[in-house]
Protein backbone atom coordinates (compact mmCIF):
# COMPACT_ATOMS: atom_id res chain seq x y z
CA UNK A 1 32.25 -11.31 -21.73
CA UNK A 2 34.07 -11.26 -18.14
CA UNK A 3 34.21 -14.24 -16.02
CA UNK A 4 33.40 -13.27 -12.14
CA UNK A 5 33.94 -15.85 -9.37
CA UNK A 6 32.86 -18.57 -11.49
CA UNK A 7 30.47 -16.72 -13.75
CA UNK A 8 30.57 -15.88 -17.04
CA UNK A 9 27.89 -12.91 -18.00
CA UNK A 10 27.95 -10.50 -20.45
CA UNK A 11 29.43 -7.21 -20.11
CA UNK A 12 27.49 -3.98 -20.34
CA UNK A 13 30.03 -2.67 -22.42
CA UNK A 14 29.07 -4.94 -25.62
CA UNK A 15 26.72 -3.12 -27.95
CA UNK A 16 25.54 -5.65 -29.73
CA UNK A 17 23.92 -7.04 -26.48
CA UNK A 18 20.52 -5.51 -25.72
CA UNK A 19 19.57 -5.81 -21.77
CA UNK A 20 16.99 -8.12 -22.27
CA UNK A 21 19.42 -10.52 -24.04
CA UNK A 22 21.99 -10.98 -21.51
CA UNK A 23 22.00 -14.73 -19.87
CA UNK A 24 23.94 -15.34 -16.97
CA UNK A 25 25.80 -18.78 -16.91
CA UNK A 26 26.95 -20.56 -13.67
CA UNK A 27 29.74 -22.57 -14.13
CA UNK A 28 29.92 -23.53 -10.21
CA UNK A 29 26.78 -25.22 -10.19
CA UNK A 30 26.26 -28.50 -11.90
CA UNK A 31 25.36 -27.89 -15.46
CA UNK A 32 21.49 -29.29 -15.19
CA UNK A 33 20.83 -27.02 -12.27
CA UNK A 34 22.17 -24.34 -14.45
CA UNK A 35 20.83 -25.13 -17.71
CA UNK A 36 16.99 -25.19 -15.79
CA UNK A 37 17.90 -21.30 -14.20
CA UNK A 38 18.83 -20.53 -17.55
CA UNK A 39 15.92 -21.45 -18.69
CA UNK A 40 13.39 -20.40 -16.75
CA UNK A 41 15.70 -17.16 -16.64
CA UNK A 42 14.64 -17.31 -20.19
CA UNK A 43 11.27 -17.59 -19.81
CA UNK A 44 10.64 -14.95 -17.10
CA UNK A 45 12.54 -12.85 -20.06
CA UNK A 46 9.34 -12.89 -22.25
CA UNK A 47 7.23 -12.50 -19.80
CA UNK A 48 8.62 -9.34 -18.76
CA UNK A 49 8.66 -8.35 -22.35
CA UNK A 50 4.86 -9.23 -23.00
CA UNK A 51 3.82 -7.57 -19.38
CA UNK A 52 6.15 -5.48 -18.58
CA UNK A 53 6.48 -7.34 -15.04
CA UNK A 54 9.00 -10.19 -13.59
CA UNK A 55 6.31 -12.43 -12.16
CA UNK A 56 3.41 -14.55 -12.78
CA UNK A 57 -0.01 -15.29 -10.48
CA UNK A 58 0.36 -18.63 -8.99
CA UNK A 59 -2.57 -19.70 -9.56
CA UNK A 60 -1.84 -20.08 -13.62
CA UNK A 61 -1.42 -23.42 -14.67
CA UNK A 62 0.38 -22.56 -17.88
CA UNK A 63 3.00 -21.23 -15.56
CA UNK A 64 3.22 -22.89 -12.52
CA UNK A 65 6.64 -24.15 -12.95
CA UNK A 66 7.64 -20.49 -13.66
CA UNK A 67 5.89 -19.30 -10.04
CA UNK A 68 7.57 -21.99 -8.05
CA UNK A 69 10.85 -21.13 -9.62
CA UNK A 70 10.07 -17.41 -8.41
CA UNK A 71 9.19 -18.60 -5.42
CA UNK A 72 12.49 -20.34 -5.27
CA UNK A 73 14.93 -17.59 -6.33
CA UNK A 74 12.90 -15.22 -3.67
CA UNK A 75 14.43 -17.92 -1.12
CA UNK A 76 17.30 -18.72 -2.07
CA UNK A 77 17.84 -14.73 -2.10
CA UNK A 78 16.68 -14.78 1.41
CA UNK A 79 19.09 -17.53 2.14
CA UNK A 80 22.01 -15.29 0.78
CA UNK A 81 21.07 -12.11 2.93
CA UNK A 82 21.23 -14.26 6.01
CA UNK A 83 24.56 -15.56 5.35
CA UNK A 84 23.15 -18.83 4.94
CA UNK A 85 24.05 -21.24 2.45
CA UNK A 86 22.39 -20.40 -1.24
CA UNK A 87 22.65 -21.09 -5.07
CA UNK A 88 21.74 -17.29 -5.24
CA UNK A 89 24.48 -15.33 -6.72
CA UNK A 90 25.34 -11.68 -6.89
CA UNK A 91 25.42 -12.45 -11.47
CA UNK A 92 22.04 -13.80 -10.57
CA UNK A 93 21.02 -11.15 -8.92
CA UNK A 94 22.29 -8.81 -11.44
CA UNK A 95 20.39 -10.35 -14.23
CA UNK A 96 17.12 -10.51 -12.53
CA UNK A 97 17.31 -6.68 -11.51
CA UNK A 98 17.31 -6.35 -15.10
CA UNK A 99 13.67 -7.59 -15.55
CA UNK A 100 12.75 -5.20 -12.60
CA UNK A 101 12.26 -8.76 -9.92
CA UNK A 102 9.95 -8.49 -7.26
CA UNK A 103 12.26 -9.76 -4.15
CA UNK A 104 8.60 -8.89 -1.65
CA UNK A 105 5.92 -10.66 -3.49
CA UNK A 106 3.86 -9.25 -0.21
CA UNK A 107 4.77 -5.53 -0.96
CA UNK A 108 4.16 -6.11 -4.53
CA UNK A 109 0.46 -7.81 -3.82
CA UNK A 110 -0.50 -4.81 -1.35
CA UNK A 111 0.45 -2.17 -4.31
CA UNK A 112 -1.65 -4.39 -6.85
CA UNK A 113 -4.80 -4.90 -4.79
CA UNK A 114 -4.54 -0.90 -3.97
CA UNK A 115 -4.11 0.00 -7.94
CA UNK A 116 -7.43 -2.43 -8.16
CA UNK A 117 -9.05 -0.33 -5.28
CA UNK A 118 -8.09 2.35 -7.36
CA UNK A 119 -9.66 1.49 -10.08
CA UNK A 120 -13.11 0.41 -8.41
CA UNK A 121 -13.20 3.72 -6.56
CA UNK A 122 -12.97 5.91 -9.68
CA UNK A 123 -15.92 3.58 -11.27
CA UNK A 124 -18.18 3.28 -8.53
CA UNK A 125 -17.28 6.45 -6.45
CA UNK A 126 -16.29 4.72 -3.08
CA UNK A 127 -14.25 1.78 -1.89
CA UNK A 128 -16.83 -0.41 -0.79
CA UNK A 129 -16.33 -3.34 -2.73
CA UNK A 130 -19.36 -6.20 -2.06
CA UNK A 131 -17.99 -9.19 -0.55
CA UNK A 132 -19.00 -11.43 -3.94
CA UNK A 133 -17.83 -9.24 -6.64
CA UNK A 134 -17.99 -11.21 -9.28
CA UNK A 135 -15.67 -8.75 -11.53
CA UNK A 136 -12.92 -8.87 -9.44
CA UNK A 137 -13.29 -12.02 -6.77
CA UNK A 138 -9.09 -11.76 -5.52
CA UNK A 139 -10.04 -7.74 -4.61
CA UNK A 140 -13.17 -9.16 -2.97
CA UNK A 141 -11.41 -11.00 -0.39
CA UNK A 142 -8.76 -8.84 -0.29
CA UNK A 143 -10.96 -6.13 1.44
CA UNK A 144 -12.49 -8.53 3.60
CA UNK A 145 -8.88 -9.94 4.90
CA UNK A 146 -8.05 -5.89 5.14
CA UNK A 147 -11.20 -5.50 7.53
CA UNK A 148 -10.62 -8.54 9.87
CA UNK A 149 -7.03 -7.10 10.51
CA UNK A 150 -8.12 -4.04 11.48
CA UNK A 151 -10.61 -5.94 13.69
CA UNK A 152 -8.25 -7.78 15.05
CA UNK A 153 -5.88 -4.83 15.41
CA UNK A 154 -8.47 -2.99 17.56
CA UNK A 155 -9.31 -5.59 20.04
CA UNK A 156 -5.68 -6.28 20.57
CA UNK A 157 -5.38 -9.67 19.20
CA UNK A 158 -2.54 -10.42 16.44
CA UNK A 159 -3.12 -8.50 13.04
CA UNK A 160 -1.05 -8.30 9.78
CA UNK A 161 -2.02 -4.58 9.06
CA UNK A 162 0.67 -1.55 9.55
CA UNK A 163 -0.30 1.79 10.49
CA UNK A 164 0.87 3.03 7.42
CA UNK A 165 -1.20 0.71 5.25
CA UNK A 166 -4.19 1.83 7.58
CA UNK A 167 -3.62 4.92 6.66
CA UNK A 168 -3.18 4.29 2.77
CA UNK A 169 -6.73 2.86 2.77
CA UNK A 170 -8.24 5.77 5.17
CA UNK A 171 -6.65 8.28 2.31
CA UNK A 172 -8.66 6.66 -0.38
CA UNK A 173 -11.82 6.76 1.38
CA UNK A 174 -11.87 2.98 3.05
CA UNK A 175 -13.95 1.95 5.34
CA UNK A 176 -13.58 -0.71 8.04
CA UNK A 177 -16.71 -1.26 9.28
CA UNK A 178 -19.16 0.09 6.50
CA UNK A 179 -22.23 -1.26 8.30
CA UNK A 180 -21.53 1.09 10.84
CA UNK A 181 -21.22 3.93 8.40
CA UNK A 182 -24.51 2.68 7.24
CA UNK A 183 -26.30 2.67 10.09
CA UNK A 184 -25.23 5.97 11.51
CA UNK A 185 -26.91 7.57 8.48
């Protein structure tokens, strides 16, 4: 064990000690505040181990207090990086690199929804998913968010869609305005 500013955390050098295992325990914070990190440091621990991912949808009630301490740590990390004050630490940091954390929940929900898009295109053989599919309603509006950005984007009002993620979704055969398409036929 080494003790570092404060922290005590496991050393990589003990064998006995499997990644997954390690805790990180903050000694500079009052010991509620970091009994509850420890904890839900604890819990985002099996969840990694049962999904092989360091977050959880929002939306799931059996883990909401889970998401909003994601939420939190994303923050407080943001906090840090802008020299601002934070209960992030670098230990904390550390430990949740080991679960493979998400710091850009926005980066991560672009790669998900284009795996999904994926996924539909090699089923259906094109990426023109219908605005109520049932199967999949979060890809649903997804596509329909994508396409009123791009609108947007061409009439030169404010968008949320990158070149580069135009282009992603071009490569894989997307279109924005498949009436068009339709109609041209």
């Amino acid at each position: 064990m080494k003790n570092v500013q404060g922290i005590v955390a496991v050393s990589s050098d003990d064998e006995d000690v499997t990644k997954e295992d390690r805790t990180v325990t903050c000694v500079n914070i009052r010991d509620y505040h970091k009994d509850k990190w420890n904890e839900r440091y604890n819990e985002l621990k099996i969840v990694f181990k049962e999904t092989g991912r360091s977050s959880v949808h929002h939306n799931d009630a059996s883990k909401k207090g889970l998401a909003r301490w994601i939420k939190r740590q994303r923050y407080q990390y943001k906090l840090l990086h802008g020299r601002k004050p934070s209960t992030m630490t670098e230990e904390r940091i550390e430990a949740l690199h080991l679960l493979n954390f998400v710091w850009d929940s926005h980066g991560t929900a672009w790669d998900d929804r284009i795996q999904e898009l994926k996924l539909f295109k090699d089923t259906n053989q094109h990426c023109n998913v219908p605005y109520n599919y049932l199967a999949n309603k979060t890809l649903a509006s997804w596509i329909k968010y994508q396409r009123r950005q791009y609108r947007l984007m061409e009439r030169g009002g404010k968008s949320n869609i990158s070149s580069e993620r135009i282009c992603q979704l071009k490569s894989l055969g997307f279109q924005f305005s498949p009436r068009e398409t339709l109609s041209t036929v």
